[in-house]
PDB file of N, CA and C in Angstrom:
ATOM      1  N   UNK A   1     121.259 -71.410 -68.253  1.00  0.00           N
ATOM      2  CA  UNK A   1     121.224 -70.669 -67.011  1.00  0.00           C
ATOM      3  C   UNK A   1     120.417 -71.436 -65.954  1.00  0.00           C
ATOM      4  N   UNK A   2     119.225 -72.052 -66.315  1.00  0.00           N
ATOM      5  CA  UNK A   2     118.431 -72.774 -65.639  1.00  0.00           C
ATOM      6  C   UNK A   2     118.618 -74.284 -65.033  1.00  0.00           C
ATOM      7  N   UNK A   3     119.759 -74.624 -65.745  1.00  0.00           N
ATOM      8  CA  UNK A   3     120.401 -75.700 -65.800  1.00  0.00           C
ATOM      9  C   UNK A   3     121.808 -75.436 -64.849  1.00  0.00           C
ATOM     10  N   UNK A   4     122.380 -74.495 -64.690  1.00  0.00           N
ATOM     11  CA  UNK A   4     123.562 -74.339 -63.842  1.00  0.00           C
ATOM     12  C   UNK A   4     122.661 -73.866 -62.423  1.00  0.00           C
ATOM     13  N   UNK A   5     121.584 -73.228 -61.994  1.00  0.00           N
ATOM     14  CA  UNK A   5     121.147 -73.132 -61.103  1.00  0.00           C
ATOM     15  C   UNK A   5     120.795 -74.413 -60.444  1.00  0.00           C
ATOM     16  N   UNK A   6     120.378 -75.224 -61.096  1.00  0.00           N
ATOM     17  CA  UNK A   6     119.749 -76.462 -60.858  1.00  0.00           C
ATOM     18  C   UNK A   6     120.960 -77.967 -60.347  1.00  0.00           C
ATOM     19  N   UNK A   7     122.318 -77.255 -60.940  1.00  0.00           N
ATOM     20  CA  UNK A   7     123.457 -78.274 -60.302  1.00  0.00           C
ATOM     21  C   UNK A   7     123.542 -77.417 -58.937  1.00  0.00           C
ATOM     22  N   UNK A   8     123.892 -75.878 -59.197  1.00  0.00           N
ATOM     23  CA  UNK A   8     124.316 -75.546 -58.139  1.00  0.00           C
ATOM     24  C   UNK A   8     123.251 -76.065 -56.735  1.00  0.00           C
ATOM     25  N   UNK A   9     122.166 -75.779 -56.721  1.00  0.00           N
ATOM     26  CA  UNK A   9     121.189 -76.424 -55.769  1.00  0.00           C
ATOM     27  C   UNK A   9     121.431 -77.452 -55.471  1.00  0.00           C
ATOM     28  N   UNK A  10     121.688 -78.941 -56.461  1.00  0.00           N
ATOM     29  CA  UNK A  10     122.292 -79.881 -56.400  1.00  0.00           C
ATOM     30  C   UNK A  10     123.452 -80.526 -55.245  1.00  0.00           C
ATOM     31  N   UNK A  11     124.601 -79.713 -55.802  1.00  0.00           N
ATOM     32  CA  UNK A  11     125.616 -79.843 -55.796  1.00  0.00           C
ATOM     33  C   UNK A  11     125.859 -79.182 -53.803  1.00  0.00           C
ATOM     34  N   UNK A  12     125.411 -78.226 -53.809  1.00  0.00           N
ATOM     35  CA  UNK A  12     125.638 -77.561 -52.235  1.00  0.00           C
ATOM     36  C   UNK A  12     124.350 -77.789 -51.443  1.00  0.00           C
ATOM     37  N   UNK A  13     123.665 -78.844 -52.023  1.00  0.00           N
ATOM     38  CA  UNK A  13     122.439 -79.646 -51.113  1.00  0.00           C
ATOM     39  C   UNK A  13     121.816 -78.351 -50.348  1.00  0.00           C
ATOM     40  N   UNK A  14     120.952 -77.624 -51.054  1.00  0.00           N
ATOM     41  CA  UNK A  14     120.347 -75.913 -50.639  1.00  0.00           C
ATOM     42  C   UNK A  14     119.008 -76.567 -50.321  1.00  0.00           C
ATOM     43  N   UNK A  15     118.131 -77.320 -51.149  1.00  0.00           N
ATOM     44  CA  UNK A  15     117.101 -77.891 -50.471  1.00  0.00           C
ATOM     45  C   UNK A  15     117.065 -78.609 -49.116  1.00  0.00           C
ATOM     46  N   UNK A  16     118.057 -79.509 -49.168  1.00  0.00           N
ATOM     47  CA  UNK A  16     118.139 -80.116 -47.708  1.00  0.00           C
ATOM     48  C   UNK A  16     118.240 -78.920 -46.653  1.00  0.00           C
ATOM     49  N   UNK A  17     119.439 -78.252 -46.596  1.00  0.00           N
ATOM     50  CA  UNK A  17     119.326 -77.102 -46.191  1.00  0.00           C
ATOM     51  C   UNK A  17     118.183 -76.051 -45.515  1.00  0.00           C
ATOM     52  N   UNK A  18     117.069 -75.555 -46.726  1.00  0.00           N
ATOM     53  CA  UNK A  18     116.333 -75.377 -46.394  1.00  0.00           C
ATOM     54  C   UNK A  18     115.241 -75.566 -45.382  1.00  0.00           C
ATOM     55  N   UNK A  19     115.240 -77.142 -45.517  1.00  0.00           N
ATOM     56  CA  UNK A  19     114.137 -78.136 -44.973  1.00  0.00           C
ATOM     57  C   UNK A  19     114.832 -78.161 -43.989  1.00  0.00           C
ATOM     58  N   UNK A  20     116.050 -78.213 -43.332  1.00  0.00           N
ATOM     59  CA  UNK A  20     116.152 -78.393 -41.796  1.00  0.00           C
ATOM     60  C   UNK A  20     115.972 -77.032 -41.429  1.00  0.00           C
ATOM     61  N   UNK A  21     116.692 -75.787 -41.832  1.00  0.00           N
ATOM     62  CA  UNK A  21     116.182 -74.150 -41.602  1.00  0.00           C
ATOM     63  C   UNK A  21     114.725 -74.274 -41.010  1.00  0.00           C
ATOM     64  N   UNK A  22     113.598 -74.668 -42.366  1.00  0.00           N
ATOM     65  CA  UNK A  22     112.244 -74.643 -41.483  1.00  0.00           C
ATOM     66  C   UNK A  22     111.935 -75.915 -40.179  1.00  0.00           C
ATOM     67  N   UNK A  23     112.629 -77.131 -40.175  1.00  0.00           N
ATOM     68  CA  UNK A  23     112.516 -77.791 -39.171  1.00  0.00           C
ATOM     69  C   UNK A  23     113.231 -77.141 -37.929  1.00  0.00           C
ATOM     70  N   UNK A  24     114.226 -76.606 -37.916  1.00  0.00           N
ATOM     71  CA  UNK A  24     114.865 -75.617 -37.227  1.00  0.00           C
ATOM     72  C   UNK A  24     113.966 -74.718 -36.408  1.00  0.00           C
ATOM     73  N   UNK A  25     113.509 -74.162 -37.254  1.00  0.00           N
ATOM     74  CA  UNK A  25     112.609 -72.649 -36.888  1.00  0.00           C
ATOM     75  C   UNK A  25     111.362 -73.025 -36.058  1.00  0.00           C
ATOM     76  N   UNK A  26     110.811 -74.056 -36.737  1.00  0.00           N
ATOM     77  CA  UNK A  26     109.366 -75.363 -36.268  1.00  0.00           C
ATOM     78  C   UNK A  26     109.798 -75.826 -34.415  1.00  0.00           C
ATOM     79  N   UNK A  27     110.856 -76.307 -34.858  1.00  0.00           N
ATOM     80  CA  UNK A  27     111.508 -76.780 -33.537  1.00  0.00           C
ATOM     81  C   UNK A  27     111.586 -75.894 -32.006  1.00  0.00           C
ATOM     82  N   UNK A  28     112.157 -74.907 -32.840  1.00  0.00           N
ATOM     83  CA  UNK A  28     112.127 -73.133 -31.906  1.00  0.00           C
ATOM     84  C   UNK A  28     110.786 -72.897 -31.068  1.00  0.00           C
ATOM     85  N   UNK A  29     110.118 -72.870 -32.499  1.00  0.00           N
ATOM     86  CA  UNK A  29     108.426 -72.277 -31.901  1.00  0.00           C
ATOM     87  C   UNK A  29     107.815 -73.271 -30.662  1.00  0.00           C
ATOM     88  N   UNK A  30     107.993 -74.702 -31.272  1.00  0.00           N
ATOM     89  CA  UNK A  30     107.910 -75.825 -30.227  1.00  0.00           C
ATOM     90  C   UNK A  30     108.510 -75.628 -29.147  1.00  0.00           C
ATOM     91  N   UNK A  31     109.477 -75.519 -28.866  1.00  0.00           N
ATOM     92  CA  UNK A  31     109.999 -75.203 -27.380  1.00  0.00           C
ATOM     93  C   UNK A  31     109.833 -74.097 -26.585  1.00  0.00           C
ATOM     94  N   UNK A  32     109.401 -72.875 -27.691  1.00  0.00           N
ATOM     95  CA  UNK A  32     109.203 -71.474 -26.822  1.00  0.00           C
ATOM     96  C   UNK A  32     107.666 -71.796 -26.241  1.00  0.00           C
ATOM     97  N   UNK A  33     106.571 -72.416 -26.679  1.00  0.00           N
ATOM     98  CA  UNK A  33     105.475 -72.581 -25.811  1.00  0.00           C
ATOM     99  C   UNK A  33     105.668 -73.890 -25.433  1.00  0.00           C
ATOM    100  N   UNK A  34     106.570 -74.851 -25.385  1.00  0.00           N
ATOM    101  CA  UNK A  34     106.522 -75.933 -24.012  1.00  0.00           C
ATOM    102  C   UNK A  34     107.123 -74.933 -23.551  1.00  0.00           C
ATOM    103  N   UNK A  35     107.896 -74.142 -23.166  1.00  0.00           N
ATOM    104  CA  UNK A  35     108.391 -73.209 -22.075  1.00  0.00           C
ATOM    105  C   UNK A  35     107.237 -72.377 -21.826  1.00  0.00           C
ATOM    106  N   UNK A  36     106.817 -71.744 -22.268  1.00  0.00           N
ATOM    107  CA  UNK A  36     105.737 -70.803 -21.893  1.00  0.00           C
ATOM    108  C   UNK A  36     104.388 -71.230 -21.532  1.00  0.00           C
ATOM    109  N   UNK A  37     103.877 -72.322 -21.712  1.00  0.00           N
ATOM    110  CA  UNK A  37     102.877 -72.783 -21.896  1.00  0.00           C
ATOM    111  C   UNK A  37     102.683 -74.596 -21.046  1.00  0.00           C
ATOM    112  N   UNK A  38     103.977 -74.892 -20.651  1.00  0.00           N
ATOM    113  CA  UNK A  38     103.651 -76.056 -19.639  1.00  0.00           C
ATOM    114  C   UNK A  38     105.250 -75.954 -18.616  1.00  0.00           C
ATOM    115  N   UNK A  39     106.233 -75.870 -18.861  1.00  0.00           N
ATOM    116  CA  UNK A  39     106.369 -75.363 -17.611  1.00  0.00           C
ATOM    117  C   UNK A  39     106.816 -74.162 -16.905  1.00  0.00           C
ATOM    118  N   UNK A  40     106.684 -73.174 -17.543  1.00  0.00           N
ATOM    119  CA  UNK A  40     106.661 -71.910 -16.716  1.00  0.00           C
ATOM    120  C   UNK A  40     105.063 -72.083 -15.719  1.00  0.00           C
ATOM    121  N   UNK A  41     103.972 -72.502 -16.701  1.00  0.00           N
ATOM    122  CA  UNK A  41     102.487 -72.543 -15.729  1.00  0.00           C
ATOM    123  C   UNK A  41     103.134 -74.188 -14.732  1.00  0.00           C
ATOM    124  N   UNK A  42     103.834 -74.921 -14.814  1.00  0.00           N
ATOM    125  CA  UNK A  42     103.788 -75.671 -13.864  1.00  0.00           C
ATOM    126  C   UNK A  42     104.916 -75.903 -12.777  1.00  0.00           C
ATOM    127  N   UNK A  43     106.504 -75.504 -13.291  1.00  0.00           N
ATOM    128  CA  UNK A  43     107.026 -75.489 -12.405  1.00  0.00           C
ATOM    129  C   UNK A  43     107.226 -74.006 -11.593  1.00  0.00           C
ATOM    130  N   UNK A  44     107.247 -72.623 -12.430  1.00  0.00           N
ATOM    131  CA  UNK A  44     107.963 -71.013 -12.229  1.00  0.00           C
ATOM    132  C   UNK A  44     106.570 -70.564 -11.697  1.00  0.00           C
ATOM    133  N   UNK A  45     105.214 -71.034 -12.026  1.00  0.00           N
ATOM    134  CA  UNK A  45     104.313 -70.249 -11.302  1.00  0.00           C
ATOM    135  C   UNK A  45     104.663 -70.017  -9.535  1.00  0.00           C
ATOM    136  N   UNK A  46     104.489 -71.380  -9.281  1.00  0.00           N
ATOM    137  CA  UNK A  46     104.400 -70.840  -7.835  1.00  0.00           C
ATOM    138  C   UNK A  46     105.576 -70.365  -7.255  1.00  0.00           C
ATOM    139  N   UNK A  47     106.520 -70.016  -7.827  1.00  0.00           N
ATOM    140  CA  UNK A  47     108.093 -68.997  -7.799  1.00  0.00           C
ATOM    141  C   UNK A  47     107.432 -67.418  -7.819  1.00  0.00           C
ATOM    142  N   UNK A  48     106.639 -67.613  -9.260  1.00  0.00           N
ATOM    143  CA  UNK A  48     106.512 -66.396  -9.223  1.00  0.00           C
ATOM    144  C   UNK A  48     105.209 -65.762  -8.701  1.00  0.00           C
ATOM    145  N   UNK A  49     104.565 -66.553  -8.690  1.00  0.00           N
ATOM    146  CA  UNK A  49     103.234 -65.406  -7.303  1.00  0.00           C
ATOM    147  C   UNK A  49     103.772 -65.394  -5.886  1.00  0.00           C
ATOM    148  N   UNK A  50     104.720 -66.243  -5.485  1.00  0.00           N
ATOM    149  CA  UNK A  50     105.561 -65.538  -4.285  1.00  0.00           C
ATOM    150  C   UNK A  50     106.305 -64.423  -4.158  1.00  0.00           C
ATOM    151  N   UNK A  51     106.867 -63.914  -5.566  1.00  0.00           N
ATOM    152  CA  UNK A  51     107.312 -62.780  -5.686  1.00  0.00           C
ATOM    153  C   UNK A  51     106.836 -61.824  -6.186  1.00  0.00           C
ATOM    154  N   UNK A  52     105.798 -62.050  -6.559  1.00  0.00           N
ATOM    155  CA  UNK A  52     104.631 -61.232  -7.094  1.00  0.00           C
ATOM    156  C   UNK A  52     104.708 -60.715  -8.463  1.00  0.00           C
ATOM    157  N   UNK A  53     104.642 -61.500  -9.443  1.00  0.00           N
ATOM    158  CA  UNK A  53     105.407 -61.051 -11.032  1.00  0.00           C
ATOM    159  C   UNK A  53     104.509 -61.920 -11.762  1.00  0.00           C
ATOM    160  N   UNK A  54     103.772 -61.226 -13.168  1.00  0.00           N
ATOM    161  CA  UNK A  54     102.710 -62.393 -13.482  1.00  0.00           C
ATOM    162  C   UNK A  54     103.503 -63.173 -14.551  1.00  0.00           C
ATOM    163  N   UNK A  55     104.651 -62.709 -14.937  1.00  0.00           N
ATOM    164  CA  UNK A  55     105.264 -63.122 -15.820  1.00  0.00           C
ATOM    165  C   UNK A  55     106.711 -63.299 -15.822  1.00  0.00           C
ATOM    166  N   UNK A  56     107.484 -64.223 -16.558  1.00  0.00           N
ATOM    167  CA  UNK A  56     108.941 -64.522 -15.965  1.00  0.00           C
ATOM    168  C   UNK A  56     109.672 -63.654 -16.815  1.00  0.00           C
ATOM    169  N   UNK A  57     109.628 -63.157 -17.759  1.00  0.00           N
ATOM    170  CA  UNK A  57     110.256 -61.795 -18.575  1.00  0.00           C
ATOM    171  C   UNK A  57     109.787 -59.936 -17.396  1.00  0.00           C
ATOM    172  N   UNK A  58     109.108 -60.496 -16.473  1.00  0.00           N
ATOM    173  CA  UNK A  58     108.666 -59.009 -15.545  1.00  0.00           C
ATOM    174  C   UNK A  58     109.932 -59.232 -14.497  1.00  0.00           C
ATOM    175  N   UNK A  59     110.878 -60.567 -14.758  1.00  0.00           N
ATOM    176  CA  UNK A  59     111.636 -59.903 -13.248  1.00  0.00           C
ATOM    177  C   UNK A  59     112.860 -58.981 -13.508  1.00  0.00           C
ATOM    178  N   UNK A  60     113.208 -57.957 -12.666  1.00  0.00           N
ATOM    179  CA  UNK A  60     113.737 -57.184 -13.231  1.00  0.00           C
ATOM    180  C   UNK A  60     114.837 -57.167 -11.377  1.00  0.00           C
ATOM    181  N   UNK A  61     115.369 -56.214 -11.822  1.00  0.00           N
ATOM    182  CA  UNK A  61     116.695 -55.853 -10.483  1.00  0.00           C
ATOM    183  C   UNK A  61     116.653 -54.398 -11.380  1.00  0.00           C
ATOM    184  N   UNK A  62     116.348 -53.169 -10.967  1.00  0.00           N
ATOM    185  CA  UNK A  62     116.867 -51.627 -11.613  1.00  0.00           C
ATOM    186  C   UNK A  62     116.333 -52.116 -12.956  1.00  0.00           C
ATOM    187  N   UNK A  63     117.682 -51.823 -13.850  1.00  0.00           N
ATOM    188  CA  UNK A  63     117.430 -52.074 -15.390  1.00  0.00           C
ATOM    189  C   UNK A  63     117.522 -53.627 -15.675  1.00  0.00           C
ATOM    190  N   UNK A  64     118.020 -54.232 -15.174  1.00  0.00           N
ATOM    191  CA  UNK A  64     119.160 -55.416 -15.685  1.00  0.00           C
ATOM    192  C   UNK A  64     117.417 -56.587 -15.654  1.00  0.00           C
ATOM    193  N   UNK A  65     116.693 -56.882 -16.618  1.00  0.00           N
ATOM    194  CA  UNK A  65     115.755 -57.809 -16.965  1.00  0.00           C
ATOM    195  C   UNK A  65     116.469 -59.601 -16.947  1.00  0.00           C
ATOM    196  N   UNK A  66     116.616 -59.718 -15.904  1.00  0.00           N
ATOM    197  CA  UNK A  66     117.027 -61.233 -15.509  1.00  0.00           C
ATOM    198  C   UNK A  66     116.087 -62.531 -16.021  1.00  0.00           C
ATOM    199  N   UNK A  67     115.067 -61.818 -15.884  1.00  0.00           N
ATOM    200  CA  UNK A  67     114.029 -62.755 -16.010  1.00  0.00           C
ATOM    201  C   UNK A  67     113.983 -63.418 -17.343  1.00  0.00           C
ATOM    202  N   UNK A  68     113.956 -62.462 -18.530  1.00  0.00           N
ATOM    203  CA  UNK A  68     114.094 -62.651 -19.979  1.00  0.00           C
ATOM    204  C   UNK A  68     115.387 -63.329 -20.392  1.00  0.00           C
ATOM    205  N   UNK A  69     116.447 -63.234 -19.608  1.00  0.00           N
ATOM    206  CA  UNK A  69     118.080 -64.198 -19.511  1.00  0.00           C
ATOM    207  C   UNK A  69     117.627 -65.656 -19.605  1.00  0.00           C
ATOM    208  N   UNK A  70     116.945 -65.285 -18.144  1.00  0.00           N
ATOM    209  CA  UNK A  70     116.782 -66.479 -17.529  1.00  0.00           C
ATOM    210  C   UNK A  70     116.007 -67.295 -18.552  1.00  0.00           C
ATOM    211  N   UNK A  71     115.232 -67.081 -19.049  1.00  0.00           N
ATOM    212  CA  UNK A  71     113.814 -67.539 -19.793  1.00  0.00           C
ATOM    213  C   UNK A  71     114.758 -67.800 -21.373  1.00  0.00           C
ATOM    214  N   UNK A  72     115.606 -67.320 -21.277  1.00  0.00           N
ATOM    215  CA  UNK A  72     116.176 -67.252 -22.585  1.00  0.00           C
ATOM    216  C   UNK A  72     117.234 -68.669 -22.758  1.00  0.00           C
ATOM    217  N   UNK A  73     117.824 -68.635 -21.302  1.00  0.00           N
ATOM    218  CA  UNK A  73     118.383 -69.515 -21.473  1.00  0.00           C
ATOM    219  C   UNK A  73     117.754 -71.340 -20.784  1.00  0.00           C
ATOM    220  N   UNK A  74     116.629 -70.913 -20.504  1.00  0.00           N
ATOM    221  CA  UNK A  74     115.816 -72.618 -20.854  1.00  0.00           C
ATOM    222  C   UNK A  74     115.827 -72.601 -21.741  1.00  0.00           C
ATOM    223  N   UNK A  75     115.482 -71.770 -22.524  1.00  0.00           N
ATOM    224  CA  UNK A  75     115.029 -72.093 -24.257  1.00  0.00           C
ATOM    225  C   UNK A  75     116.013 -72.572 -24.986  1.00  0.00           C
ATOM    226  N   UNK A  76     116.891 -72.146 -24.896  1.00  0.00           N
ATOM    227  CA  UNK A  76     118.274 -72.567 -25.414  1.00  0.00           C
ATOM    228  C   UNK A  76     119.051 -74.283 -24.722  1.00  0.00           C
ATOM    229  N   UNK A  77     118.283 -74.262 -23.526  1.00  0.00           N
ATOM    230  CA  UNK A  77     119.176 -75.465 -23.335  1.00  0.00           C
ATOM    231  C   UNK A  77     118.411 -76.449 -23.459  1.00  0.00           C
ATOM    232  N   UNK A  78     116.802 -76.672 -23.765  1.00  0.00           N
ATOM    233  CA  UNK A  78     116.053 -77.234 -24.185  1.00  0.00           C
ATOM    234  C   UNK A  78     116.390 -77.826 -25.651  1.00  0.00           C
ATOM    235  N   UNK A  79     116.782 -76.392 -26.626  1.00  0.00           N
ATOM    236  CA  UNK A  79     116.745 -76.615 -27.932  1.00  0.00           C
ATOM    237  C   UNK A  79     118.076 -77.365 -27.966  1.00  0.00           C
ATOM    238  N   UNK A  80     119.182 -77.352 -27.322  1.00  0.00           N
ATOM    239  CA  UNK A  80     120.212 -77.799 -27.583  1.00  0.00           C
ATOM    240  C   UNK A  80     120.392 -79.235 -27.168  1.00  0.00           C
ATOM    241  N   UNK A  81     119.560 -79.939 -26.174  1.00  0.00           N
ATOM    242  CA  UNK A  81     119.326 -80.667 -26.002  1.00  0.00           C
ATOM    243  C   UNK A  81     118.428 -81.390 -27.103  1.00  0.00           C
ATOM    244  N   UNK A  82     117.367 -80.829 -27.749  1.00  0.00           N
ATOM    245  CA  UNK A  82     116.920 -82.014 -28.815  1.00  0.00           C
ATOM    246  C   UNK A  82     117.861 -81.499 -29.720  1.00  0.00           C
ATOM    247  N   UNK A  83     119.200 -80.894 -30.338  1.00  0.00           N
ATOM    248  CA  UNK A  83     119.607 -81.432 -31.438  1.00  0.00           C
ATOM    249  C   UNK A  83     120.240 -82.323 -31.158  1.00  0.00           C
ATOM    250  N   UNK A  84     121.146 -82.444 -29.589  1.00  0.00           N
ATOM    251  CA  UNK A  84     122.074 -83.570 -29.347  1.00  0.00           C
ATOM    252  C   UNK A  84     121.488 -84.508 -29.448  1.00  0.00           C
ATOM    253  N   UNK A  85     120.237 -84.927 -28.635  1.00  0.00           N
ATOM    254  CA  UNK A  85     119.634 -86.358 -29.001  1.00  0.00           C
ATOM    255  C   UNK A  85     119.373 -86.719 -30.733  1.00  0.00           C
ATOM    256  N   UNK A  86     118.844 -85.331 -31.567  1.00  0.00           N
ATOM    257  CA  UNK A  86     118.730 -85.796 -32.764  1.00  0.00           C
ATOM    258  C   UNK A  86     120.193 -86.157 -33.669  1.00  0.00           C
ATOM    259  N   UNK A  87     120.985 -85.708 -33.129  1.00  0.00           N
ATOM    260  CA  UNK A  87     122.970 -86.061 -33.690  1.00  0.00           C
ATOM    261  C   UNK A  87     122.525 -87.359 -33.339  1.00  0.00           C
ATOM    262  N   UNK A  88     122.514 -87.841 -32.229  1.00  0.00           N
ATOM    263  CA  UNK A  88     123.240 -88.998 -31.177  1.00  0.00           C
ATOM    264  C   UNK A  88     121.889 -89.991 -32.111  1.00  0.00           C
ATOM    265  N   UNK A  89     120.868 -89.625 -31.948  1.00  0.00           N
ATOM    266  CA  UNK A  89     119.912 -90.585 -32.678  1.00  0.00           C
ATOM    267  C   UNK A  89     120.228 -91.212 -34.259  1.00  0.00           C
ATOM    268  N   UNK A  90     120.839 -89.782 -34.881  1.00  0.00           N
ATOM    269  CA  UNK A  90     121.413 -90.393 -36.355  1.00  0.00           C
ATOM    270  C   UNK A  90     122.629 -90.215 -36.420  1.00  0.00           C
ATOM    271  N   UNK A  91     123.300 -90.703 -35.784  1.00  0.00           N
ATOM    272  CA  UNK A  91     125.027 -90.907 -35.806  1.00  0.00           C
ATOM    273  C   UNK A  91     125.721 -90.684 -36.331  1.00  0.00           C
ATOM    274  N   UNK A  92     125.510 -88.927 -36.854  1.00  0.00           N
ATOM    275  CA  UNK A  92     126.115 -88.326 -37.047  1.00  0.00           C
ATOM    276  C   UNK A  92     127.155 -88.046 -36.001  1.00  0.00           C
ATOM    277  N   UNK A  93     128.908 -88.410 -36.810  1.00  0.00           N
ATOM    278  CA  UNK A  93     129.788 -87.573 -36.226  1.00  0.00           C
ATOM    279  C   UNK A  93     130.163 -86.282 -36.211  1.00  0.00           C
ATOM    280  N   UNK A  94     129.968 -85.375 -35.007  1.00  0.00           N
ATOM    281  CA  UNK A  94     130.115 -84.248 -34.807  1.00  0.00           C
ATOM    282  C   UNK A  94     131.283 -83.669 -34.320  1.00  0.00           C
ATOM    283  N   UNK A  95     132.083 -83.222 -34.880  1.00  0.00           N
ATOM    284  CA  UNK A  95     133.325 -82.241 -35.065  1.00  0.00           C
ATOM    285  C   UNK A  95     133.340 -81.174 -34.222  1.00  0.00           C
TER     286      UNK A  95
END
């Protein structure tokens, strides 16, 4: 039993797997405070004390929270940007 677990791990490379999951997740956290933490304080501050909002998840229109979109989608195009460089760096062909 211990021995068929041990191909299967093998065999569908679950460790590798793993290890990019937590490099993955590592990666995430990394970009949500360079966003939060160097440039929201260096480029969105002075955006946002002109509009008077201490925070970029406070801008709002009624219900519709733009701000958290917005904020959502640096994060995302940040992160998508270091996997392309990390593809393009190990040449991996991508499908």
């Amino acid at each position: 039993m211990i021995q068929e677990f041990l191909t299967f791990l093998n065999q569908y490379n679950v460790v590798w797997l793993a290890i990019w999951l937590l490099i993955g997740v590592k990666v995430g956290e990394l970009v949500k405070s360079l966003i939060d933490n160097l440039i929201t304080p260096l480029i969105l501050n002075p955006i946002l004390t002109k509009l008077k909002v201490k925070e970029m998840g406070d801008l709002s229109y009624k219900w519709i929270l733009y701000g958290k979109v917005m904020s959502s989608l640096i994060d995302f195009i940040v992160v998508a940007l270091i996997v392309f460089f990390v593809v393009k760096y190990m040449n991996v062909p991508v499908k």
